[in-house]
Protein backbone atom coordinates (compact mmCIF):
# COMPACT_ATOMS: atom_id res chain seq x y z
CA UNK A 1 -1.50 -12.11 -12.61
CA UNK A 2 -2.44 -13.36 -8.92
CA UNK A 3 -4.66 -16.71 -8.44
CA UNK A 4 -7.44 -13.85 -7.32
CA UNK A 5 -7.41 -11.63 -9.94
CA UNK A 6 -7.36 -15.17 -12.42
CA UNK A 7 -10.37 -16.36 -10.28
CA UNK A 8 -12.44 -12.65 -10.89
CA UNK A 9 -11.77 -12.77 -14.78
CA UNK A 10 -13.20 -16.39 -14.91
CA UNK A 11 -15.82 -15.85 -12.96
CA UNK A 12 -16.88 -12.82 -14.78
CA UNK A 13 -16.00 -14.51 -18.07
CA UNK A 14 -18.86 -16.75 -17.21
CA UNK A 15 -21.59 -14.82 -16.48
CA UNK A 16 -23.62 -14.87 -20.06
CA UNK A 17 -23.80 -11.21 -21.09
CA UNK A 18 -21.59 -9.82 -18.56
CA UNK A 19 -19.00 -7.41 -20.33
CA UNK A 20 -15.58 -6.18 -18.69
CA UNK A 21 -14.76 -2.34 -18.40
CA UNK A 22 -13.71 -0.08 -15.89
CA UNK A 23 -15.50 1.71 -12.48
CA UNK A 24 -13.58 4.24 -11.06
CA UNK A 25 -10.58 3.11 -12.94
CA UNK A 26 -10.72 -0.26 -11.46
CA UNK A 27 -11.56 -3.24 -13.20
CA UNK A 28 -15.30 -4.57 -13.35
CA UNK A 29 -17.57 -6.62 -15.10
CA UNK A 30 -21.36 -4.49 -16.85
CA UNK A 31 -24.36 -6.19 -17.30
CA UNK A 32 -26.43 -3.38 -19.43
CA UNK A 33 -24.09 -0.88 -18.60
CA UNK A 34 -23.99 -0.94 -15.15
CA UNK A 35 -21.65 -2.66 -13.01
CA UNK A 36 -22.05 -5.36 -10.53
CA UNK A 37 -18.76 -7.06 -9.71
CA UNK A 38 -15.38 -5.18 -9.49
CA UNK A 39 -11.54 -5.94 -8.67
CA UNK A 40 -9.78 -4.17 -5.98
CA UNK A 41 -6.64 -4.67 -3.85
CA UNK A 42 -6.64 -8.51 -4.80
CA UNK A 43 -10.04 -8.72 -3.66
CA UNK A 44 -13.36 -9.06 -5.17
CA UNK A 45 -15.86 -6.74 -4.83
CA UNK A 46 -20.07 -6.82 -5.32
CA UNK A 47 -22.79 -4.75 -5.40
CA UNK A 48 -25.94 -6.85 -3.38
CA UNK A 49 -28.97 -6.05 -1.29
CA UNK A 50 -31.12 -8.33 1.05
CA UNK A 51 -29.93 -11.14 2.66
CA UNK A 52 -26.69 -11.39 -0.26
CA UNK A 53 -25.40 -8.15 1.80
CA UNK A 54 -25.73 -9.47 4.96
CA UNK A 55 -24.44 -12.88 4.85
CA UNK A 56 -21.29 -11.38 2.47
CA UNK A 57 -21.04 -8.36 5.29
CA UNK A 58 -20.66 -11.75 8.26
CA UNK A 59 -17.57 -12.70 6.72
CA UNK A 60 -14.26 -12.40 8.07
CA UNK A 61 -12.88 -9.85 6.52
CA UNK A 62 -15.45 -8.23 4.52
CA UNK A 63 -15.89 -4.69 4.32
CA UNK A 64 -17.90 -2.07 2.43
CA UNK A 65 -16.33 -0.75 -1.01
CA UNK A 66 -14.25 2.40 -0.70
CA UNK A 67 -12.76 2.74 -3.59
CA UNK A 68 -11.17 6.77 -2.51
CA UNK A 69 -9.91 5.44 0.81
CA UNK A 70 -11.20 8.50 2.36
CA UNK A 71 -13.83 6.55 4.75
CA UNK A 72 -16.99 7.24 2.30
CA UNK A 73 -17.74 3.69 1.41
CA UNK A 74 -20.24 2.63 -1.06
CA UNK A 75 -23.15 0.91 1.42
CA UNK A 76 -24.48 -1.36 -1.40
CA UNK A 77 -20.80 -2.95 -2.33
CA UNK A 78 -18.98 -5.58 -0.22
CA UNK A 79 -15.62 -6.50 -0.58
CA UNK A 80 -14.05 -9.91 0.08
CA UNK A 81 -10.97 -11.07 0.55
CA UNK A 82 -9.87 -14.05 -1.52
CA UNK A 83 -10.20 -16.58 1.75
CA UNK A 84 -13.69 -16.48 0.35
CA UNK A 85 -12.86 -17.37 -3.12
CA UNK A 86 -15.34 -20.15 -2.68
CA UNK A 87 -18.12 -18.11 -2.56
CA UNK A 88 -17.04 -15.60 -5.03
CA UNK A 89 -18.90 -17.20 -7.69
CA UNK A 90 -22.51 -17.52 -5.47
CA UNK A 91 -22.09 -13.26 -4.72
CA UNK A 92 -21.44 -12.80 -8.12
CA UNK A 93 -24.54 -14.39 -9.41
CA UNK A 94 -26.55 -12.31 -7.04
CA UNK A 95 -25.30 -9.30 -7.70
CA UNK A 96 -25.88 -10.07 -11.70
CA UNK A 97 -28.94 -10.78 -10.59
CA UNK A 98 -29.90 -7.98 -9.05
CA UNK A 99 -29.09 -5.85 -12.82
CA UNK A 100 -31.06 -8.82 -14.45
C-alpha cells in the first residue's frame, strides 16, 4: 500500500460517519450514501463547490475527475496529486461538508 493511498484511508477513517465503498469501481468514502472523497491513480480525489473548488483547481497539478479517461470529466470533483497531501485533510472536510 503507497504512503498516499495510507494517507486517504486515514483521513477517511476519521471523518465521524463517513463509510468506505466503491464509485465507479474505485475506492471512496459515503456520507449518507453519497460519496464525497475518492482514490484514483495514487491521488485523492473530492467533490467541492465555492471557493473549496477553486483554490483546490489553483494547485499544481490538479485536475477535474475523469474517472473513463475519455475527456468527460466530472466538473464538481478535483483531483490532487499527493504533493498536496497537506491539504488533503482541509478538502476532505469540505467536501463532507458539503453532504452534511
Amino acid at each position: 500500500m503507497s504512503a498516499a493511498e495510507k494517507l486517504y484511508l486515514e483521513i477517511g477513517n476519521n471523518i465521524p460517519n463517513a463509510v468506505q465503498s466503491q464509485m465507479f469501481g474505485k475506492p471512496c468514502f459515503k456520507l449518507n450514501g453519497k460519496a464525497f472523497i475518492c482514490f484514483f491513480q495514487n491521488e485523492m480525489v473530492f467533490k467541492l463547490d465555492g471557493a473549496a473548488h477553486t483554490n483546490a483547481m489553483l494547485l499544481e497539478g490538479a485536475q477535474l475527475f475523469d474517472p473513463s479517461g475519455k475527456k468527460r470529466p466530472m466538473k464538481a470533483w478535483v483531483q490532487l496529486p499527493f504533493q498536496h497531501a497537506s491539504v488533503w485533510a482541509i478538502f476532505a472536510k469540505n467536501a463532507a461538508e458539503l453532504i452534511n
